[in-house]
N, C-alpha and C. Protein backbone atom coordinates (compact mmCIF):
# COMPACT_ATOMS: atom_id res chain seq x y z
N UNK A 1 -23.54 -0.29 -48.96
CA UNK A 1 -22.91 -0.91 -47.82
C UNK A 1 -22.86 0.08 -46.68
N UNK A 2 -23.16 -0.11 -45.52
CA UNK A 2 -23.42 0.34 -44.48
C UNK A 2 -22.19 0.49 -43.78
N UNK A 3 -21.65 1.44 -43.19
CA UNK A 3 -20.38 1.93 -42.08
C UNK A 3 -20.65 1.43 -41.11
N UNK A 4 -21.78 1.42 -40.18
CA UNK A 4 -22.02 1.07 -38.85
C UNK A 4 -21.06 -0.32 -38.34
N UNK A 5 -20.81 -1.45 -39.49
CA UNK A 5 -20.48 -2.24 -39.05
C UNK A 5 -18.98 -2.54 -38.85
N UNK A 6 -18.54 -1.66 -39.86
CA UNK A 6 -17.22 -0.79 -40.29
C UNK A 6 -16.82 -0.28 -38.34
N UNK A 7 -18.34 0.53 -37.87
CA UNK A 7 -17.75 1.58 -37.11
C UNK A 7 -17.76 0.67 -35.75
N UNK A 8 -18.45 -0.02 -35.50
CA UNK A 8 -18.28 -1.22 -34.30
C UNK A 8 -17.09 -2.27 -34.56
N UNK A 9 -16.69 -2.48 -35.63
CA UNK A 9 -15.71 -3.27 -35.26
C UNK A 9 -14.07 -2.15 -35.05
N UNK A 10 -14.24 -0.84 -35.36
CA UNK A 10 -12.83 -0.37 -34.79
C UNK A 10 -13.18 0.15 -33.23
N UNK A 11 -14.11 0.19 -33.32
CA UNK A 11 -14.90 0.74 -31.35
C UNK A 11 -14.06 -0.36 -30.59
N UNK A 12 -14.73 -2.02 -31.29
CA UNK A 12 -14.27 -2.80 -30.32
C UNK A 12 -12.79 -3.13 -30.33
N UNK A 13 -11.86 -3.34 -31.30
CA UNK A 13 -10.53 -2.98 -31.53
C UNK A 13 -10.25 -2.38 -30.59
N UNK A 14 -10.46 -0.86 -30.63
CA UNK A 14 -9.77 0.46 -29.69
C UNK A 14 -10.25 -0.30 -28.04
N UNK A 15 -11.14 -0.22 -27.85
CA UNK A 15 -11.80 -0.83 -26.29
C UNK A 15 -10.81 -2.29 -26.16
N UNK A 16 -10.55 -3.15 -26.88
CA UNK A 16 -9.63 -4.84 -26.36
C UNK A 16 -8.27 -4.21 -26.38
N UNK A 17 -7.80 -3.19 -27.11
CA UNK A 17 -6.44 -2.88 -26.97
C UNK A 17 -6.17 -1.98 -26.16
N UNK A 18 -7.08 -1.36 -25.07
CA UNK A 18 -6.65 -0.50 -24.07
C UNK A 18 -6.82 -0.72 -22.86
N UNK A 19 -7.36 -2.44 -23.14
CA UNK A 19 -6.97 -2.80 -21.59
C UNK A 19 -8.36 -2.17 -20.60
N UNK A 20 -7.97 -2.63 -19.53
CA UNK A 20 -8.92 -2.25 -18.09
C UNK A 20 -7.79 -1.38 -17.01
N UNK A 21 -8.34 -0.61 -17.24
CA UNK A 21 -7.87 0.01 -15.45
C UNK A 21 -8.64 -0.63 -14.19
N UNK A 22 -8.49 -0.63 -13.08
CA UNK A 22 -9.01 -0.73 -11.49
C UNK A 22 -8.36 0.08 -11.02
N UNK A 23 -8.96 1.02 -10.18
CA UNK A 23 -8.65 1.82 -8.83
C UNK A 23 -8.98 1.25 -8.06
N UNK A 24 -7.36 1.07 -7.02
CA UNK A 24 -7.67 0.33 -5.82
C UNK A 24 -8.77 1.38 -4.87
N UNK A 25 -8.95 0.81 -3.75
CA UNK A 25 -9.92 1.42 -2.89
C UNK A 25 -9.15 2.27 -1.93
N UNK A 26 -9.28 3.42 -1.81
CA UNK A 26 -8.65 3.97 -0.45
C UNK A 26 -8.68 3.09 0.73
N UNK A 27 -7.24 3.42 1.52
CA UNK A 27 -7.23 2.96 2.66
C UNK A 27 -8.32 3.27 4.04
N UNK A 28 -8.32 2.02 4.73
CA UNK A 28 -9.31 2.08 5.71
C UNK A 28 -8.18 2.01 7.09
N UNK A 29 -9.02 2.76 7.87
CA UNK A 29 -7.81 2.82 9.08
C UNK A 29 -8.09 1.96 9.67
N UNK A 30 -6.74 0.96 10.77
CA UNK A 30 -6.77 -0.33 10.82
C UNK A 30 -7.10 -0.01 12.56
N UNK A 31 -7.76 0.60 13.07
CA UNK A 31 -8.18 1.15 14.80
C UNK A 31 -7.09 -0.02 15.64
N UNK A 32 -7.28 -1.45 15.27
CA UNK A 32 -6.52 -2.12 16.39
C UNK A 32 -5.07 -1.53 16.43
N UNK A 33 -4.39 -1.29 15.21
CA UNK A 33 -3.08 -0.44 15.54
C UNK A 33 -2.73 0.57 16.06
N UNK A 34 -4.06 1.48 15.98
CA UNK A 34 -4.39 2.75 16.27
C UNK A 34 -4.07 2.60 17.88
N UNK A 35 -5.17 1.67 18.24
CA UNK A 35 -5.06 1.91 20.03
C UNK A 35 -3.21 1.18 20.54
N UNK A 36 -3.17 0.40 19.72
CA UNK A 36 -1.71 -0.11 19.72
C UNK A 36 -0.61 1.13 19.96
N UNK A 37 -0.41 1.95 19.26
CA UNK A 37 0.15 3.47 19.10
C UNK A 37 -0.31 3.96 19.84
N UNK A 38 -1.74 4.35 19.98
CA UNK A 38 -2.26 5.25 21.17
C UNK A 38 -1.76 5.07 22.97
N UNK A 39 -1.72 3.30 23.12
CA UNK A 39 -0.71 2.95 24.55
C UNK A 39 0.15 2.93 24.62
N UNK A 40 1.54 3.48 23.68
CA UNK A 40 2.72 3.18 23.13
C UNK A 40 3.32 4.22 24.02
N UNK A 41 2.65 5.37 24.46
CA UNK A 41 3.35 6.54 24.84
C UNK A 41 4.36 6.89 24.22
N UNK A 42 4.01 7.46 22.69
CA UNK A 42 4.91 8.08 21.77
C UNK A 42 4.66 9.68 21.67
N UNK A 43 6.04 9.89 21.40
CA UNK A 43 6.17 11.05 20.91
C UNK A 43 5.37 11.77 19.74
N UNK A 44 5.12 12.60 19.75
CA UNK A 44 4.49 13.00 18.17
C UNK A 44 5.60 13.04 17.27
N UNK A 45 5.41 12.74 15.88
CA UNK A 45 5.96 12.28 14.92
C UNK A 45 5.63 12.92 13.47
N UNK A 46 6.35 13.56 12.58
CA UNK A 46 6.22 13.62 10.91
C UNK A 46 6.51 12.95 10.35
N UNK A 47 5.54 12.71 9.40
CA UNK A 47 6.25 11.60 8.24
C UNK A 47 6.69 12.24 6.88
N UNK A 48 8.09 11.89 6.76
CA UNK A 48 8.36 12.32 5.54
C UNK A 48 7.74 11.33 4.15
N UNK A 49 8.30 11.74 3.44
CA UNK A 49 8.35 10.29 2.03
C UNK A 49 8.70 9.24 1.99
N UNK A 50 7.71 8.13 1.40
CA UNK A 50 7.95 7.07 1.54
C UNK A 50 8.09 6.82 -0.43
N UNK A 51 9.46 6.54 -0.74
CA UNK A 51 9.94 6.83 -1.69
C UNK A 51 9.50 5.38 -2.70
N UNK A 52 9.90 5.05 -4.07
CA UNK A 52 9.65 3.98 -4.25
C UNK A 52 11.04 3.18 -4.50
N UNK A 53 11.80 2.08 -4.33
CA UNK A 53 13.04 1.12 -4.83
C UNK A 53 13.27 1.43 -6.01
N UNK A 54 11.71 1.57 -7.19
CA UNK A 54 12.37 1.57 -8.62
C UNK A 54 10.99 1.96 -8.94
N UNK A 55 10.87 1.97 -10.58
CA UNK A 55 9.77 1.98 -11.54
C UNK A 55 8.71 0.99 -11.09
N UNK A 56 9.20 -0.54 -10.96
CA UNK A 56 8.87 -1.88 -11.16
C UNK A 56 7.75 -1.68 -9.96
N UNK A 57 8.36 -0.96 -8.58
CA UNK A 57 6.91 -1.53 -7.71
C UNK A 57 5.91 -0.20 -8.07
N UNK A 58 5.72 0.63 -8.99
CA UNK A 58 4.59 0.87 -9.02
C UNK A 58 3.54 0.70 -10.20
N UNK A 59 4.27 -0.42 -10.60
CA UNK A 59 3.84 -0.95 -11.90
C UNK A 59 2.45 -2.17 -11.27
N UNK A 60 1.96 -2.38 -10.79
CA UNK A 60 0.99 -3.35 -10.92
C UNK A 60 -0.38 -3.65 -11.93
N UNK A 61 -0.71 -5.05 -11.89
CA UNK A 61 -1.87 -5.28 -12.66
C UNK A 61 -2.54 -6.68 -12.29
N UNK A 62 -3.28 -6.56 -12.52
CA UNK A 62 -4.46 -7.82 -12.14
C UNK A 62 -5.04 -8.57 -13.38
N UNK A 63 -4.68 -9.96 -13.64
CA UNK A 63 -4.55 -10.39 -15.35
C UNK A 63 -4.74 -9.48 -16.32
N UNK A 64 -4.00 -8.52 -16.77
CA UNK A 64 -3.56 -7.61 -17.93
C UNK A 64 -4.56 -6.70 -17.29
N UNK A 65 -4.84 -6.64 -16.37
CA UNK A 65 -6.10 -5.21 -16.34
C UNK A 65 -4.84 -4.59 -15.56
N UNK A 66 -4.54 -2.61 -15.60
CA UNK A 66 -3.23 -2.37 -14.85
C UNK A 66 -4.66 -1.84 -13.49
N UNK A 67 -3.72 -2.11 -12.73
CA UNK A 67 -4.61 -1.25 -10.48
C UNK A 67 -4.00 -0.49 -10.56
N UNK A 68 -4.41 0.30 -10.08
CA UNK A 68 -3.78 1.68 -10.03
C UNK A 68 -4.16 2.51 -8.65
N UNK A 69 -3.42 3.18 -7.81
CA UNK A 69 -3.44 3.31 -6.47
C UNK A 69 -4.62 4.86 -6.75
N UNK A 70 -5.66 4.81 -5.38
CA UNK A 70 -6.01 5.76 -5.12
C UNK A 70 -5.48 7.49 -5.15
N UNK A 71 -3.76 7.10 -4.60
CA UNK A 71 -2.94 7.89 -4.17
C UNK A 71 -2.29 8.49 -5.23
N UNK A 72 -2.18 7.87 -6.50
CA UNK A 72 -0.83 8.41 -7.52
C UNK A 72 -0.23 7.60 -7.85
N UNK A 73 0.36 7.15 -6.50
CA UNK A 73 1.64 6.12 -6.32
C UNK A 73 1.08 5.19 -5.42
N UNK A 74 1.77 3.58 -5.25
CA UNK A 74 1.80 2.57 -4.16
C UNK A 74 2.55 3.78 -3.10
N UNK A 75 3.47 3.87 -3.45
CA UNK A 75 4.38 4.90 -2.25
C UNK A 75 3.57 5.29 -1.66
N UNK A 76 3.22 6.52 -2.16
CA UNK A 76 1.91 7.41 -1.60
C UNK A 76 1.12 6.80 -0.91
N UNK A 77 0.92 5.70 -1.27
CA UNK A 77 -0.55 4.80 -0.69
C UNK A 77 -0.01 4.36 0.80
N UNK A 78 1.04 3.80 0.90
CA UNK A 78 1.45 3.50 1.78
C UNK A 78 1.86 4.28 2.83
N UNK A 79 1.97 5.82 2.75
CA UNK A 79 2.38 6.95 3.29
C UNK A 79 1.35 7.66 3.85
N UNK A 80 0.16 7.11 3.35
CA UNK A 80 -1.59 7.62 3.38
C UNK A 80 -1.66 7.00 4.52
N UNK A 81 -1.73 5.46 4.37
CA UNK A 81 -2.07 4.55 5.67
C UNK A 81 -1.34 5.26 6.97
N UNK A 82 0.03 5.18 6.50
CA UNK A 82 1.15 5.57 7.86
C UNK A 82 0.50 6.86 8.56
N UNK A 83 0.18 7.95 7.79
CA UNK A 83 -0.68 9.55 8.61
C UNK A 83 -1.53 8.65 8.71
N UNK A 84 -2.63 7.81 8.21
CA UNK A 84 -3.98 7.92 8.83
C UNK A 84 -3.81 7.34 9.97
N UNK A 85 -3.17 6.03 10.38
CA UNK A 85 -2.54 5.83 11.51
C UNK A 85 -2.51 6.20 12.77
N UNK A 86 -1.67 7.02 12.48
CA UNK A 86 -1.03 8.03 13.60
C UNK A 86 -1.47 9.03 13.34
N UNK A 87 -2.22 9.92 12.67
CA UNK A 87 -3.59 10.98 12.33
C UNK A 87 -4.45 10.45 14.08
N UNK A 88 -5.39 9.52 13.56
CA UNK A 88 -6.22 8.92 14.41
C UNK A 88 -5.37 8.54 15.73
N UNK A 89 -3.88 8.46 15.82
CA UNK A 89 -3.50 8.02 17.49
C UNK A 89 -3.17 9.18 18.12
N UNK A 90 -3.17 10.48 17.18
CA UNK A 90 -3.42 11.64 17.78
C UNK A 90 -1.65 11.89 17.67
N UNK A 91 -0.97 11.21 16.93
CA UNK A 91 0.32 11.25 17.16
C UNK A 91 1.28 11.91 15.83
N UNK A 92 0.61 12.74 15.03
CA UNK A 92 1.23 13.96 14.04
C UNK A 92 1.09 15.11 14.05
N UNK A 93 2.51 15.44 13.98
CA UNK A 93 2.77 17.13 14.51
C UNK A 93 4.22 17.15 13.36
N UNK A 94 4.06 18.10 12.31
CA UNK A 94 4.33 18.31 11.42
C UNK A 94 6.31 19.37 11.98
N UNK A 95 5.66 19.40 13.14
CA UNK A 95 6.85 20.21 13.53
C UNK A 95 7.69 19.83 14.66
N UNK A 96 7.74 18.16 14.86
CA UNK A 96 8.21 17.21 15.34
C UNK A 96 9.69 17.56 15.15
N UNK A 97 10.42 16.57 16.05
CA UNK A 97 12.17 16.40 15.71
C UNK A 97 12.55 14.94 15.36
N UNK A 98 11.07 14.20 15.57
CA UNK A 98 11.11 12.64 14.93
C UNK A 98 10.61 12.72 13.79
N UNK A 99 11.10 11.88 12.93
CA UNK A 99 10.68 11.78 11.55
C UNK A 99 10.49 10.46 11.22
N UNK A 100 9.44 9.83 10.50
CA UNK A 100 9.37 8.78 9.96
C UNK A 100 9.55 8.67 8.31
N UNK A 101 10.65 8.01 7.75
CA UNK A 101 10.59 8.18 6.05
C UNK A 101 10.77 6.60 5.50
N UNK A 102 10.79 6.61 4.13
CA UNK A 102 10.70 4.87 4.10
C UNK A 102 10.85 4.89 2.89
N UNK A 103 10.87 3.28 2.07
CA UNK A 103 11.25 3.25 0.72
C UNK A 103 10.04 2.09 0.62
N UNK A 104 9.51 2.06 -0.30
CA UNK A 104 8.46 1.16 -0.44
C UNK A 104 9.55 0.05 -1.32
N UNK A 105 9.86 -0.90 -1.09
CA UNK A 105 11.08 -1.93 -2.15
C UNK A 105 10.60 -3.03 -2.58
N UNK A 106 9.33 -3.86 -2.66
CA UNK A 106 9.20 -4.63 -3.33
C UNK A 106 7.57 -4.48 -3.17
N UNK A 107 6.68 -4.92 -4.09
CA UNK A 107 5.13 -4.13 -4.45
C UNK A 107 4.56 -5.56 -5.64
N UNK A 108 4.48 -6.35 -4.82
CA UNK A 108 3.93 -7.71 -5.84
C UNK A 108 1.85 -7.60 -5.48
N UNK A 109 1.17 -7.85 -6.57
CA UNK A 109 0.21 -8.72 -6.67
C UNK A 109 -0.21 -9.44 -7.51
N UNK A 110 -1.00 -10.65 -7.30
CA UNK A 110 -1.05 -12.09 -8.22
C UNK A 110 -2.74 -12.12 -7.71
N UNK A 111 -3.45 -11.58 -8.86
CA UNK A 111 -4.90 -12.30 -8.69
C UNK A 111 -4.58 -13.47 -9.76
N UNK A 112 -3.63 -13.80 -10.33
CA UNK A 112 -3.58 -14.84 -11.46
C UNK A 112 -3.46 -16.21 -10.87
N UNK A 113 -3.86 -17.03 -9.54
CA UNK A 113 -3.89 -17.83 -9.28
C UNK A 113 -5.45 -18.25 -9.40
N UNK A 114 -5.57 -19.61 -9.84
CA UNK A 114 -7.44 -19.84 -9.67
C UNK A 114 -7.62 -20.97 -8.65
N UNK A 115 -6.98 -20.85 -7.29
CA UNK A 115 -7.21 -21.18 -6.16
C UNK A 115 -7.08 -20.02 -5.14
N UNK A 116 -5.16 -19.27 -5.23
CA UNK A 116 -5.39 -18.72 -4.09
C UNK A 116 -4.31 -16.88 -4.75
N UNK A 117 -4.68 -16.08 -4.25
CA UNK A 117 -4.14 -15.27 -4.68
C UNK A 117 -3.26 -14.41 -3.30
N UNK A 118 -2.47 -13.61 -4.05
CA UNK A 118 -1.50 -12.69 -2.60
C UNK A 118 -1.12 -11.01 -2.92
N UNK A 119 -0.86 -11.04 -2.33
CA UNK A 119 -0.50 -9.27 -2.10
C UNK A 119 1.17 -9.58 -1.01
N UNK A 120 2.21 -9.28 -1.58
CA UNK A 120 3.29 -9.50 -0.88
C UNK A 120 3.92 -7.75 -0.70
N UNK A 121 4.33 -7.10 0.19
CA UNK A 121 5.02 -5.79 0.18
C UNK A 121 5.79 -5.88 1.23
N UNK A 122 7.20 -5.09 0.45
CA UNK A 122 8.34 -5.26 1.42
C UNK A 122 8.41 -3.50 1.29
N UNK A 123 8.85 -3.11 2.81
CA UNK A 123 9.09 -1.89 2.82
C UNK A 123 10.15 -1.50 4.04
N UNK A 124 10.83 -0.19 3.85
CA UNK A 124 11.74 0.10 4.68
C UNK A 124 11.32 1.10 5.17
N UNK A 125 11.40 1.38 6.53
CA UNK A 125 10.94 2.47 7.78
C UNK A 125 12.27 2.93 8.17
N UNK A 126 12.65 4.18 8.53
CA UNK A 126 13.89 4.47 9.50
C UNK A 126 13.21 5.52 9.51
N UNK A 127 13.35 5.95 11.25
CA UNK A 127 13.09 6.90 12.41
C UNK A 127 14.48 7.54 12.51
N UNK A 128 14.22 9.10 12.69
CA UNK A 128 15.41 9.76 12.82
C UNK A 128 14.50 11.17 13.71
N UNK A 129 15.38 11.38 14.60
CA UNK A 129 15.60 12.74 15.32
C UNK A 129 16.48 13.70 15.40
N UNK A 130 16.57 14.67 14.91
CA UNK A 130 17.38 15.69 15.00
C UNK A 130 18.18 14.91 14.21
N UNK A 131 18.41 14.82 12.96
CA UNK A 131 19.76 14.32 12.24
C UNK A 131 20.01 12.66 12.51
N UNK A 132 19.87 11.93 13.80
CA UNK A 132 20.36 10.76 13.95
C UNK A 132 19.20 9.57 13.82
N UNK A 133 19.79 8.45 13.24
CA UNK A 133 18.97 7.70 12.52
C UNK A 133 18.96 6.84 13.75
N UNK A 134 17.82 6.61 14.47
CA UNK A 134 17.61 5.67 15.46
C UNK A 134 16.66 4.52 15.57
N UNK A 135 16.58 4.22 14.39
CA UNK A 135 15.91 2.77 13.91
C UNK A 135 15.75 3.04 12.41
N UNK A 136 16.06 1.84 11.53
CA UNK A 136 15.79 1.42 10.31
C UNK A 136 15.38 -0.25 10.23
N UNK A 137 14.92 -0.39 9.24
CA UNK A 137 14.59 -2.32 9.33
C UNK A 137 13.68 -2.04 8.08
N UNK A 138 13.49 -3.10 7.61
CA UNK A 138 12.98 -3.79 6.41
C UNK A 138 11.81 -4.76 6.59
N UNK A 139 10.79 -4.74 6.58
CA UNK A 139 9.68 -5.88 6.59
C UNK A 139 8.97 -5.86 5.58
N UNK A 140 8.35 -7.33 6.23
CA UNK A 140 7.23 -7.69 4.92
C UNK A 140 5.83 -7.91 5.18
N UNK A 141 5.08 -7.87 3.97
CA UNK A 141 3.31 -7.88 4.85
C UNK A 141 2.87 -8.31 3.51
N UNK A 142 2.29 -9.94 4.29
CA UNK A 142 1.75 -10.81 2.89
C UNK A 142 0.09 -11.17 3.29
N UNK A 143 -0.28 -10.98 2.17
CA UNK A 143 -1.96 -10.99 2.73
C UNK A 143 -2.28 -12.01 1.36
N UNK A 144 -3.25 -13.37 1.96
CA UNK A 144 -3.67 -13.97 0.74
C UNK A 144 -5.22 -14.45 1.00
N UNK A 145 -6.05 -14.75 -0.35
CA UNK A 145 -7.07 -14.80 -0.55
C UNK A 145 -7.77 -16.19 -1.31
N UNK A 146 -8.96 -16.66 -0.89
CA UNK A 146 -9.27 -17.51 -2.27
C UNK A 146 -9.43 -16.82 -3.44
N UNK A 147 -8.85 -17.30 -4.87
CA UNK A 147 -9.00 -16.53 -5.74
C UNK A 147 -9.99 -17.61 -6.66
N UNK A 148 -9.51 -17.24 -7.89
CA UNK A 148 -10.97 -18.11 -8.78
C UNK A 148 -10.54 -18.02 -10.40
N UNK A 149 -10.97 -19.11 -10.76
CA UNK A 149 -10.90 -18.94 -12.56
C UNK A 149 -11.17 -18.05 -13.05
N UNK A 150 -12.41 -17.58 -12.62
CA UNK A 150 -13.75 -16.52 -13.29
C UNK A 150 -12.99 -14.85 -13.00
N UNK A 151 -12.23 -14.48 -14.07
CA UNK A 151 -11.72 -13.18 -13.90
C UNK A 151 -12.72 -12.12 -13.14
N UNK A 152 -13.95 -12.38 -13.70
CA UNK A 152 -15.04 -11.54 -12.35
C UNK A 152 -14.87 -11.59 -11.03
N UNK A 153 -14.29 -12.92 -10.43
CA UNK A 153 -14.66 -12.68 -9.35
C UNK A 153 -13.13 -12.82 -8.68
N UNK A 154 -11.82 -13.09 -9.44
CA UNK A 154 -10.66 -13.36 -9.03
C UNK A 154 -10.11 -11.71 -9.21
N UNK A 155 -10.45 -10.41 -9.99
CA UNK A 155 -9.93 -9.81 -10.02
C UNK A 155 -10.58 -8.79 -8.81
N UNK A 156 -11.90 -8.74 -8.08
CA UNK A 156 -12.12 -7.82 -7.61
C UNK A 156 -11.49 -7.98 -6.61
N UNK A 157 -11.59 -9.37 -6.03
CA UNK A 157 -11.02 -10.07 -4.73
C UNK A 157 -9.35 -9.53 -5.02
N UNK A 158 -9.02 -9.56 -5.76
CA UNK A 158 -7.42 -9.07 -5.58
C UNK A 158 -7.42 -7.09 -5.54
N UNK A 159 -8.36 -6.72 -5.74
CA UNK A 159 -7.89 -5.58 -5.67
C UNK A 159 -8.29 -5.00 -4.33
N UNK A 160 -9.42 -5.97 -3.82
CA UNK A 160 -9.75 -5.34 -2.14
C UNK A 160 -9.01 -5.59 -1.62
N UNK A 161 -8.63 -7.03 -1.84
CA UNK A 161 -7.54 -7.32 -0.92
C UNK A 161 -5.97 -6.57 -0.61
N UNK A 162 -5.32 -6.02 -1.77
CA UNK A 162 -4.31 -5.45 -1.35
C UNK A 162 -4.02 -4.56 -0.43
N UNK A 163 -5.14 -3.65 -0.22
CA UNK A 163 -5.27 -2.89 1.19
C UNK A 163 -4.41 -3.39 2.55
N UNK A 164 -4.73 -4.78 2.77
CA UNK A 164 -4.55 -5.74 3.79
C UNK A 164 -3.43 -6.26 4.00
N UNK A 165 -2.38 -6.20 2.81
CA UNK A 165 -1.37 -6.38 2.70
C UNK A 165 -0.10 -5.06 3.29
N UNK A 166 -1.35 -3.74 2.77
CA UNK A 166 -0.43 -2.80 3.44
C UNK A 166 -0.31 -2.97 5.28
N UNK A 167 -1.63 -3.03 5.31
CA UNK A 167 -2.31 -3.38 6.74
C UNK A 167 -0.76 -4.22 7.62
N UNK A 168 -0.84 -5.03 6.65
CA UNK A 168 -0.27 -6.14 7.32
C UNK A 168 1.83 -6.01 7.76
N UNK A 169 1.72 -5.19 7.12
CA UNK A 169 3.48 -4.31 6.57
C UNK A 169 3.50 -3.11 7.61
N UNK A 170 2.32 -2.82 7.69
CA UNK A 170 2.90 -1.16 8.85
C UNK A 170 2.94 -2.38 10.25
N UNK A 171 1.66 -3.37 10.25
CA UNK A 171 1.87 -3.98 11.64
C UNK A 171 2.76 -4.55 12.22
N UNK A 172 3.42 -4.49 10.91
CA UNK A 172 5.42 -5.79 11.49
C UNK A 172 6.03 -4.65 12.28
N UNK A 173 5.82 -2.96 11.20
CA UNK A 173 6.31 -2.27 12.21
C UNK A 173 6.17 -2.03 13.54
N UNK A 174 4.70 -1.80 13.50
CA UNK A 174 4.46 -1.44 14.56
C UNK A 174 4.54 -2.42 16.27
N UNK A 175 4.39 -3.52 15.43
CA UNK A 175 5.30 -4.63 16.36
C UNK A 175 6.32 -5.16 16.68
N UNK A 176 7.15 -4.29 16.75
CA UNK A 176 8.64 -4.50 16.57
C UNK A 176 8.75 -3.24 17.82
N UNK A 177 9.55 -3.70 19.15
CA UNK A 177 9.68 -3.35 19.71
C UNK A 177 10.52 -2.10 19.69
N UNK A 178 11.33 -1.98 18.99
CA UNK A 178 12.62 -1.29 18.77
C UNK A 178 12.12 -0.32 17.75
N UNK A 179 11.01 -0.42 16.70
CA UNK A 179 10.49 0.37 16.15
C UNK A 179 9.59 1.36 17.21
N UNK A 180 8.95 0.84 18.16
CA UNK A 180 8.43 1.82 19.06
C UNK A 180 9.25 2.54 19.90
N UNK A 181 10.52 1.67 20.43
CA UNK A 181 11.65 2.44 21.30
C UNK A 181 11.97 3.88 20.57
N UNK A 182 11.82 3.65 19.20
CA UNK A 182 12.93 4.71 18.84
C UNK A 182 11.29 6.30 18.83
N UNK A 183 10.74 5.94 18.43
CA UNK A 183 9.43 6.54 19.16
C UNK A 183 8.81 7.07 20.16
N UNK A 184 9.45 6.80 21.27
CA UNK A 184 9.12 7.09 22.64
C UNK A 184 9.58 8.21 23.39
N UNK A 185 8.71 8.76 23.56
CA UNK A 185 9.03 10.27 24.72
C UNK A 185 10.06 10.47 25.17
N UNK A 186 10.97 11.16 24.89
CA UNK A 186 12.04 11.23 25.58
C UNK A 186 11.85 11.59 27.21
């Protein structure tokens, strides 16, 4: 009696019980925000940490396969976008008296729909200078997609897509008037 067949069926065992990873895709810089910031006439700015609410939002997965951020963390990921940002609006200086820090608080994705899928992220921004906190707020940035039965083609579509969702969460900030006030040249 032959092992080989012995030795393919614990191969495939070990391989169905460990699941799929995905690495999301690094962030792409979103330029229309960029020039958005760039006419803003802001101050230069550091960003501190953008922390996470709990365990739970950096837990994601795409039907049992776990995503897993470029960065480490969703946090991180989201902290990546924020420098590349303002990297490119020419607007980080590490030795600023404005600070940008944040809590990443809610971190959902659903490629498990076989019509339409989403990327929902809630996150908190507060701007502080010299000690005083001169804007905080909470938004959200929901990005959705056609999705599909066919795990081939419903899971890749959810993992490009979440990018877009971050996309879509710095832009509440950045459109929020009072988020730029607290930003602005003294």
């Amino acid at each position: 009696m032959s092992k080989m067949p012995h030795l393919a069926a614990i191969l495939l065992v070990a391989v169905l019980a460990t699941g799929c990873t995905i690495a999301g895709p690094r962030y792409t810089t979103n330029y229309a925000a960029v020039e958005t910031l760039k006419g803003a006439n802001l101050a230069p700015v550091k960003v501190g940490a953008i922390k996470p609410s709990d365990k739970k939002v950096e837990s994601l997965s795409i039907r049992g396969s776990t995503y897993k951020s470029p960065y480490g963390s969703f946090a991180e990921y989201m902290r990546a976008a924020l420098l590349d940002e303002l990297d490119h609006a020419n607007l980080l200086d590490d030795k600023s008296g404005t600070e940008i820090e944040g809590t990443l608080v809610r971190n959902e994705l659903n490629g498990a729909g076989v019509s339409t899928g989403f990327a929902e992220i809630e996150a908190r921004l507060a701007v502080r200078r010299e000690g005083n906190v001169l804007y905080e707020r909470t938004k959200v940035g929901r990005e959705e997609w056609p999705s599909s039965f066919v795990g081939g083609i419903a899971i890749p579509r959810a993992a490009q897509n979440y990018p877009l969702a971050i996309k879509k969460v710095l832009n509440e900030f950045y459109s929020d008037p009072e988020f730029i006030a607290a930003l602005k040249k003294k």
